[in-house]
Every structure is written in C-alpha cells, then in structure tokens.
C-alpha atoms as a PDB file:
ATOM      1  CA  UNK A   1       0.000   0.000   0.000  1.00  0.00           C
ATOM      2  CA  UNK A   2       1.408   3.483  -0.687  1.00  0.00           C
ATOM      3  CA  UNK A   3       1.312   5.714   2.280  1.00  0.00           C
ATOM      4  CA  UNK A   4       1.233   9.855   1.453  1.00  0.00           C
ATOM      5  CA  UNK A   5       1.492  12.466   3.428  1.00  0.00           C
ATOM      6  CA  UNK A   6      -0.737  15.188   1.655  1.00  0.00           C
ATOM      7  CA  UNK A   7       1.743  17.407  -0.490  1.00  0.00           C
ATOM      8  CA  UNK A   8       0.710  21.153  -0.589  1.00  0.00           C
ATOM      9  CA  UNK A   9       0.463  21.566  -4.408  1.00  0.00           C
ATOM     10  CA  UNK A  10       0.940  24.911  -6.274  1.00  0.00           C
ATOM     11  CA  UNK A  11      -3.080  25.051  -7.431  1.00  0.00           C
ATOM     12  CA  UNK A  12      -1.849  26.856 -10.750  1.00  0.00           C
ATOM     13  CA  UNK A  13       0.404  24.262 -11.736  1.00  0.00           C
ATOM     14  CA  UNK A  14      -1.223  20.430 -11.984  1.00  0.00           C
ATOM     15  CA  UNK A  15       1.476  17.673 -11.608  1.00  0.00           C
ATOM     16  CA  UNK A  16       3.047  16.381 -14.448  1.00  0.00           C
ATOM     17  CA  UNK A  17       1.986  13.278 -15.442  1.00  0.00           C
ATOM     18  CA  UNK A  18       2.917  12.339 -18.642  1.00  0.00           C
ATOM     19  CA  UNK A  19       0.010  11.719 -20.624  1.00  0.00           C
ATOM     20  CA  UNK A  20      -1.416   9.261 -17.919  1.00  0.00           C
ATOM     21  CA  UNK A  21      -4.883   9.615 -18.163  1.00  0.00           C
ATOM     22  CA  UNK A  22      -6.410  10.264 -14.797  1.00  0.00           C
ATOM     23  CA  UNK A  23      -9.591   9.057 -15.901  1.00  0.00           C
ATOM     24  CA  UNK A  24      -8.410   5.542 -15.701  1.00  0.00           C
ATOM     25  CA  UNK A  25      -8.529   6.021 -12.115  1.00  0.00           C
ATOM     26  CA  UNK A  26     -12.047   5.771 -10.631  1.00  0.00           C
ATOM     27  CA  UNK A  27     -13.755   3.353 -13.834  1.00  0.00           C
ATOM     28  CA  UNK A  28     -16.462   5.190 -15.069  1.00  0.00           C
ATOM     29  CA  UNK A  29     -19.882   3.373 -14.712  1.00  0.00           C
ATOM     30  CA  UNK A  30     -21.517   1.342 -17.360  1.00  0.00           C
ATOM     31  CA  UNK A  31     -24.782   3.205 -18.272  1.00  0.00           C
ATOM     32  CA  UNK A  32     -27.216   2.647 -20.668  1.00  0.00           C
ATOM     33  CA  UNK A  33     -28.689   6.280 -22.132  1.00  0.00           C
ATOM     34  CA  UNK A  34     -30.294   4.235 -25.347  1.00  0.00           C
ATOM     35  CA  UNK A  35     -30.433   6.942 -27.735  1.00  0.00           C
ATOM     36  CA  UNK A  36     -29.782   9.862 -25.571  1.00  0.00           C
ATOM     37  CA  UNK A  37     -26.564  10.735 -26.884  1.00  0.00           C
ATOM     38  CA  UNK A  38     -27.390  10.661 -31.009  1.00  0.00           C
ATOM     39  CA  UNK A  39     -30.120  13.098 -30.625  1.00  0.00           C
ATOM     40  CA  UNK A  40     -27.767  15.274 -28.526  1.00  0.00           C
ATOM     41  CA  UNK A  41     -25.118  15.056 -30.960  1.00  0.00           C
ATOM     42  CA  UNK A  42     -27.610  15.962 -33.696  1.00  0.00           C
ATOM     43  CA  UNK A  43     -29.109  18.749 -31.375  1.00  0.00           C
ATOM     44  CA  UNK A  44     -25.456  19.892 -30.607  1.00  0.00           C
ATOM     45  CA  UNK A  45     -24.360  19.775 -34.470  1.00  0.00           C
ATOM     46  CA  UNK A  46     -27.291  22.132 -35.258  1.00  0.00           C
ATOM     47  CA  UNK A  47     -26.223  24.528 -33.195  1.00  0.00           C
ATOM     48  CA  UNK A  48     -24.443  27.615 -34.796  1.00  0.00           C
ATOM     49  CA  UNK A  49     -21.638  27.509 -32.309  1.00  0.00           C
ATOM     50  CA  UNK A  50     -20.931  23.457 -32.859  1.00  0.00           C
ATOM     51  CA  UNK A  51     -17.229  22.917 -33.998  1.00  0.00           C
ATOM     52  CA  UNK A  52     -16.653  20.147 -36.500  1.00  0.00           C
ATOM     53  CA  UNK A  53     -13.288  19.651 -35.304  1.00  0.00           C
ATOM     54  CA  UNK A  54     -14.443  18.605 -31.724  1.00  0.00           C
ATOM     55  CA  UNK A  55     -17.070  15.791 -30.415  1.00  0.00           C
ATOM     56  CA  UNK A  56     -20.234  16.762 -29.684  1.00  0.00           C
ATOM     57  CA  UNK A  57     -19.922  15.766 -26.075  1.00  0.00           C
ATOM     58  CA  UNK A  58     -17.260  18.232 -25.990  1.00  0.00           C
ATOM     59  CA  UNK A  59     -19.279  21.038 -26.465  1.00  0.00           C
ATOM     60  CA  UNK A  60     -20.919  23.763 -23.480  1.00  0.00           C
ATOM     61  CA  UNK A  61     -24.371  22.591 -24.774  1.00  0.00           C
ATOM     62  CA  UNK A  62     -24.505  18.970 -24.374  1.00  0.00           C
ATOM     63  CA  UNK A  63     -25.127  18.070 -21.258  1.00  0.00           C
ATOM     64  CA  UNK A  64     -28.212  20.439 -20.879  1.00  0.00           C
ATOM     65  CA  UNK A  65     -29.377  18.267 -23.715  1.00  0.00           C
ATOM     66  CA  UNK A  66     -28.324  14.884 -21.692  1.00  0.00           C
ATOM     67  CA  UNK A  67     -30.062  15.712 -18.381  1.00  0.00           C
ATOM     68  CA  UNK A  68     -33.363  17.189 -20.522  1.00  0.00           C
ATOM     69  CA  UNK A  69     -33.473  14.175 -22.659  1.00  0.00           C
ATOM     70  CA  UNK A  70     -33.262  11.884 -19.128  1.00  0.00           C
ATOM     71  CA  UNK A  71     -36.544  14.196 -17.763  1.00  0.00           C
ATOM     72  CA  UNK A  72     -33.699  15.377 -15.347  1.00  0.00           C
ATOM     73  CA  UNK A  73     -33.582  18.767 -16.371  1.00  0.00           C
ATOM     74  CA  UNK A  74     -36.829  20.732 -16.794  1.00  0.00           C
ATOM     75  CA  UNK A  75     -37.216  24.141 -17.150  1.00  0.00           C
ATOM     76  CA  UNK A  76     -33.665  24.669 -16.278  1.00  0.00           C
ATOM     77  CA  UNK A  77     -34.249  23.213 -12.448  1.00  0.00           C
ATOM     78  CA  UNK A  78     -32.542  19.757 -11.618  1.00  0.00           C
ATOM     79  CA  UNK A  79     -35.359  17.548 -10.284  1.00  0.00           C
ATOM     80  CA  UNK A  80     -33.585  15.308  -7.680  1.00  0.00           C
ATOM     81  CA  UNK A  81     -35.793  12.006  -7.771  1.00  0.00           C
ATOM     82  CA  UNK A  82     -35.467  12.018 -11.415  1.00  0.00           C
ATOM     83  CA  UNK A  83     -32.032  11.602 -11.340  1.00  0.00           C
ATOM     84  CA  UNK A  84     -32.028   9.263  -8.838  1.00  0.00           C
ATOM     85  CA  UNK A  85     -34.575   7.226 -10.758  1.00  0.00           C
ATOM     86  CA  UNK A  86     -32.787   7.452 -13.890  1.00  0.00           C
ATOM     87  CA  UNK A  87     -29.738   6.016 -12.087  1.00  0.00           C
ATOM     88  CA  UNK A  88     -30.970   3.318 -10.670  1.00  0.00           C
ATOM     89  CA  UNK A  89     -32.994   1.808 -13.770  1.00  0.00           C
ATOM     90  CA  UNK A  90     -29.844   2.487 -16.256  1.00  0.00           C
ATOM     91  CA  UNK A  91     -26.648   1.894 -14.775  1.00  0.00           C
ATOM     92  CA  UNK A  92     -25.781  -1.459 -15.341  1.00  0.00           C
ATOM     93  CA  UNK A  93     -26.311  -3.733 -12.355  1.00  0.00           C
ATOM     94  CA  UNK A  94     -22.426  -4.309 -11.509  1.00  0.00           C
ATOM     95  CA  UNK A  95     -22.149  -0.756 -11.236  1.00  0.00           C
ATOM     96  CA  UNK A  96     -24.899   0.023  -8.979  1.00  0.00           C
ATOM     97  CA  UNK A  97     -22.755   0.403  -5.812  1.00  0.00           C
ATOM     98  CA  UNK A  98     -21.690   3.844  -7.272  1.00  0.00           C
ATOM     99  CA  UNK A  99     -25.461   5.157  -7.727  1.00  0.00           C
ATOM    100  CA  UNK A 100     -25.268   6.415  -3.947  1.00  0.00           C
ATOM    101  CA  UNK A 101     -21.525   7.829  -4.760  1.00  0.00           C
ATOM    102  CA  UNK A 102     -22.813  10.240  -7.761  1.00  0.00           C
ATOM    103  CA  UNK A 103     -26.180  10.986  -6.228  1.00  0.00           C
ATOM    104  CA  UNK A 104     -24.150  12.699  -3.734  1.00  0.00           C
ATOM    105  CA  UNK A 105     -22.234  14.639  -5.556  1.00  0.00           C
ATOM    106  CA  UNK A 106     -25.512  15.871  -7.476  1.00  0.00           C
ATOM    107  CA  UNK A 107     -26.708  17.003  -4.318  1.00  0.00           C
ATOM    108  CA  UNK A 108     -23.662  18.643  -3.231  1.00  0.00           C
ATOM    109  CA  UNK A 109     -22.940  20.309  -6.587  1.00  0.00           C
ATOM    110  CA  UNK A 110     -26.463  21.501  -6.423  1.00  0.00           C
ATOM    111  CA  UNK A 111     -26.672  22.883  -3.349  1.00  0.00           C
ATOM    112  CA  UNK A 112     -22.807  24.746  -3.784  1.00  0.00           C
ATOM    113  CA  UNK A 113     -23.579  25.983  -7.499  1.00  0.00           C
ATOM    114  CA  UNK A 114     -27.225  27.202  -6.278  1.00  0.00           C
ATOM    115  CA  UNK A 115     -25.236  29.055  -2.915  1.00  0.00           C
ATOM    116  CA  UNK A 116     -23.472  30.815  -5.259  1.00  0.00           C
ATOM    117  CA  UNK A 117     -25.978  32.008  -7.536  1.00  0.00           C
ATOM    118  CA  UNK A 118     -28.134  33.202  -4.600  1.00  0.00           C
ATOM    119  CA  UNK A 119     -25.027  34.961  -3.003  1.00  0.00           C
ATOM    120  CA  UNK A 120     -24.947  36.636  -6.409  1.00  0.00           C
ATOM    121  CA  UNK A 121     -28.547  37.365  -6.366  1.00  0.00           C
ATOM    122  CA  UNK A 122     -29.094  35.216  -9.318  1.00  0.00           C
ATOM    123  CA  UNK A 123     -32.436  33.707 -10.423  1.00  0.00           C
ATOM    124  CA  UNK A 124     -30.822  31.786 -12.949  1.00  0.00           C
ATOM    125  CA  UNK A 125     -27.851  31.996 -15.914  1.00  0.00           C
ATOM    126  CA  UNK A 126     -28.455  33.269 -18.696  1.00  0.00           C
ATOM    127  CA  UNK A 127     -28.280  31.573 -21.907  1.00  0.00           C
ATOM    128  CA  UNK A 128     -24.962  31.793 -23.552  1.00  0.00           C
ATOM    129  CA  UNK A 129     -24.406  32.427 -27.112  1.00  0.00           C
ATOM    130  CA  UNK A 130     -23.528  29.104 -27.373  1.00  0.00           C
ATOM    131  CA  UNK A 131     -26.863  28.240 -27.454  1.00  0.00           C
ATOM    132  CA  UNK A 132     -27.522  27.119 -23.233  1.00  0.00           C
ATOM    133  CA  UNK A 133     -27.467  27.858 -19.884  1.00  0.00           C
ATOM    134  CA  UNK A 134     -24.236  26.716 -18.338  1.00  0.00           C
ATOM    135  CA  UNK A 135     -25.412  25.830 -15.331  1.00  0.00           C
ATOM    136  CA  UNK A 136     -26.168  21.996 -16.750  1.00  0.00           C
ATOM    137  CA  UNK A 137     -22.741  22.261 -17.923  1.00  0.00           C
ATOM    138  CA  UNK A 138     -21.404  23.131 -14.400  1.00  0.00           C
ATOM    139  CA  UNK A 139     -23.216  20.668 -13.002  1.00  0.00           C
ATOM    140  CA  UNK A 140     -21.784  17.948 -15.194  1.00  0.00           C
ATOM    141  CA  UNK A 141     -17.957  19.145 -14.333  1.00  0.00           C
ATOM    142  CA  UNK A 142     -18.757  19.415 -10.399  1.00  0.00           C
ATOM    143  CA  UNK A 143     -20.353  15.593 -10.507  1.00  0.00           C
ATOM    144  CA  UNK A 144     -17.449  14.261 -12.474  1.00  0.00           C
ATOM    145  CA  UNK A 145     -15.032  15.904  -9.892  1.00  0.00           C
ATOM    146  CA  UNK A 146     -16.381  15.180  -6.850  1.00  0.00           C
ATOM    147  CA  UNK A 147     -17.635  11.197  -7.834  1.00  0.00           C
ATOM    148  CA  UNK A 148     -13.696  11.564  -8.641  1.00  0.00           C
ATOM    149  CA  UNK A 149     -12.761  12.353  -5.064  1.00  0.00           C
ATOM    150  CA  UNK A 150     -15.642  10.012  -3.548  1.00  0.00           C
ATOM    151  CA  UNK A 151     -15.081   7.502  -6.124  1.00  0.00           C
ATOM    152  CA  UNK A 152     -16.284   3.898  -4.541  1.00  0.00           C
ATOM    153  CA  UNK A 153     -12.753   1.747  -3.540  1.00  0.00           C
ATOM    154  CA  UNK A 154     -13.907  -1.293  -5.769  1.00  0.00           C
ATOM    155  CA  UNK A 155     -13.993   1.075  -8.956  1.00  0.00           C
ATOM    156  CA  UNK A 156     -10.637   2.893  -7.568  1.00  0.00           C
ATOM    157  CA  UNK A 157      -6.621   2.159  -9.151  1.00  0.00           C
ATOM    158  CA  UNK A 158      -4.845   1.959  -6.782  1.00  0.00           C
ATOM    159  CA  UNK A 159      -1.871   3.937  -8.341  1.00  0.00           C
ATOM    160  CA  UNK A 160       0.857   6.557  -7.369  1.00  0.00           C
ATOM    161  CA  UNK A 161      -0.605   8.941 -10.028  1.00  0.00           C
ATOM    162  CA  UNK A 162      -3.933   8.497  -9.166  1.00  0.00           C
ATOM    163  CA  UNK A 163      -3.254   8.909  -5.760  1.00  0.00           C
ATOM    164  CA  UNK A 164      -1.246  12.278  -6.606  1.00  0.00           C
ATOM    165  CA  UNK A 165      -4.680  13.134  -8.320  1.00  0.00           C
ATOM    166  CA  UNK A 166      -6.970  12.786  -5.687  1.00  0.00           C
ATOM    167  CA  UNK A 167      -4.689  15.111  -3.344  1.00  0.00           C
ATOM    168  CA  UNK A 168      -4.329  17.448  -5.900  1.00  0.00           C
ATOM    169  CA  UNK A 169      -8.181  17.589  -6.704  1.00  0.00           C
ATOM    170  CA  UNK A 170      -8.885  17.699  -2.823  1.00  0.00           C
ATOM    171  CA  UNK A 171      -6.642  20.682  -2.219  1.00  0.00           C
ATOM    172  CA  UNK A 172      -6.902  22.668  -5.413  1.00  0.00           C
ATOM    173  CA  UNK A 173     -10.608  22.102  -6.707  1.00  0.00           C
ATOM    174  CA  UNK A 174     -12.352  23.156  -3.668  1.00  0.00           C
ATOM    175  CA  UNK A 175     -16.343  23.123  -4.447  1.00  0.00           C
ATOM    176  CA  UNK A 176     -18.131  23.758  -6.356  1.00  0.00           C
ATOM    177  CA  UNK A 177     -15.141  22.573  -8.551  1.00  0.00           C
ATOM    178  CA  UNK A 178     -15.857  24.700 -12.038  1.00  0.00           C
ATOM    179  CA  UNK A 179     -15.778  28.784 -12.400  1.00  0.00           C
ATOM    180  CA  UNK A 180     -18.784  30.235 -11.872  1.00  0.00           C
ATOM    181  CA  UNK A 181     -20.295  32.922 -14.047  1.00  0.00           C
ATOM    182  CA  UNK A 182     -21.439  35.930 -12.248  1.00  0.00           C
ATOM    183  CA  UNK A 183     -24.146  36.704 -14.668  1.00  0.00           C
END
C-alpha cells in the first residue's frame, strides 16, 4: 500500500503526469442512455456555435441536452428524484454500488452551485451564445469531480498517479469545482 502524506500543491500548476490519463482512475460506470446521446449530438451539431473539429460531447451545450433528454432537467431546475430514478434503472447492475456515490455529488454540486448564484442574487444563468445555460454544464464538471474524489474503492486504481490526483483535486478544486459565471 502506498502511504502519502498530503503534499501542498501549487493550485496553478497540476502535476506532471505524462500523458497518464487520470480518468483511468475511478472506472467510469456502465450506463445505458439508449439513444440519448445521437439526438444530442444531432441537437449539438445544429447549433451555430458546434465545432466540427471537436465531439459533440465536448461542447458547453450537451449536457443540458443529456439531463433534458433523461426528464432530469426541466425548465432549467434539476429535479432530484429524477435523477435518482434514472440512475438506478440504467446503470448497469455491476455498477450500482456507485449510484449512492454520484447521487451525492448531485446534491452537493447543487446545493454549492445554487449558494453561489443566490449569493450573487441570481435567479438563474443566462443563456450563452452558445446556445444554453451553463449551469447543466457546471453541473456535469462538479459531478465528475467530486464522484472523482468520492469515487467507490472497488472502482478505484490503486496507483501513485492516481493517488497524486486525488490530493491534488482535494486541495486545489475546492467546491463547487468549475468557475462560476457571475451573470
């Protein structure tokens, strides 16, 4: 087992590691979206700011499409249950330990990104010229970061640069883990 002591890390520098990809380190969960993501990517493509060059999952606008085509997203407000509900009937049954894990972190990115917006007296973003709100886009970067840090130890590598990961994530991506937009 490798014991760390937590290293302070420069936040505006990221450890170098060498083209490891750190998303090897918590294994994303099997789950089954059926068609969900070919009518984003043709909703995204028709979009005036889509990029050819890039995936469609790439771009600001596609996970507002993901979480409205799931009946998780309506009317711009993140209904809870629905999530919840949407988790537990489509990720695959091997995986289902982890359902508690990102629940979580939907209800903590939630409740952080919605603390900020009423400390800035905001009602809502606005939508970008992109074509969306980036609040479903926020959300989606906050849940990725925190399942990250919570991430379940049977789905966890146990690996030095995964481990130099986590501690860097902990100390330098304090929550709600993505810049927020003030307007």
């Amino acid at each position: 087992l490798l014991c760390h002591a937590h290293a302070a890390y420069n936040c505006s520098s990221p450890p170098n590691f060498n083209n490891f990809d750190v998303n090897s380190c918590c294994r994303t969960p099997e789950i089954n979206l059926g068609n969900v993501p070919q009518k984003c990517q043709q909703h995204v493509n028709q979009l005036k700011s889509a990029n050819q060059k890039y995936p469609a999952f790439a771009h600001l606008c596609y996970p507002e499409c993901i979480y409205k085509e799931t009946g998780a997203l309506v009317n711009g407000r993140l209904h809870m249950d629905k999530v919840r509900q949407y988790l537990q009937e489509h990720v695959h049954r091997r995986d289902r330990e982890v359902v508690p894990h990102i629940v979580r972190s939907f209800e903590t990115c939630r409740k952080n990104i919605h603390g900020h917006m009423k400390a800035a007296k905001l009602e809502s973003y606005k939508v970008l010229p992109q074509g969306c709100s980036p609040y479903a886009a926020m959300l989606y970067s906050c849940v990725n970061a925190e399942t990250f840090i919570n991430c379940p130890a049977k789905m966890w590598k146990s690996d030095e640069h995964c481990l130099v990961a986590k501690q860097f994530a902990e100390q330098c991506n304090p929550l709600p883990h993505v810049p927020l937009p003030m307007s």
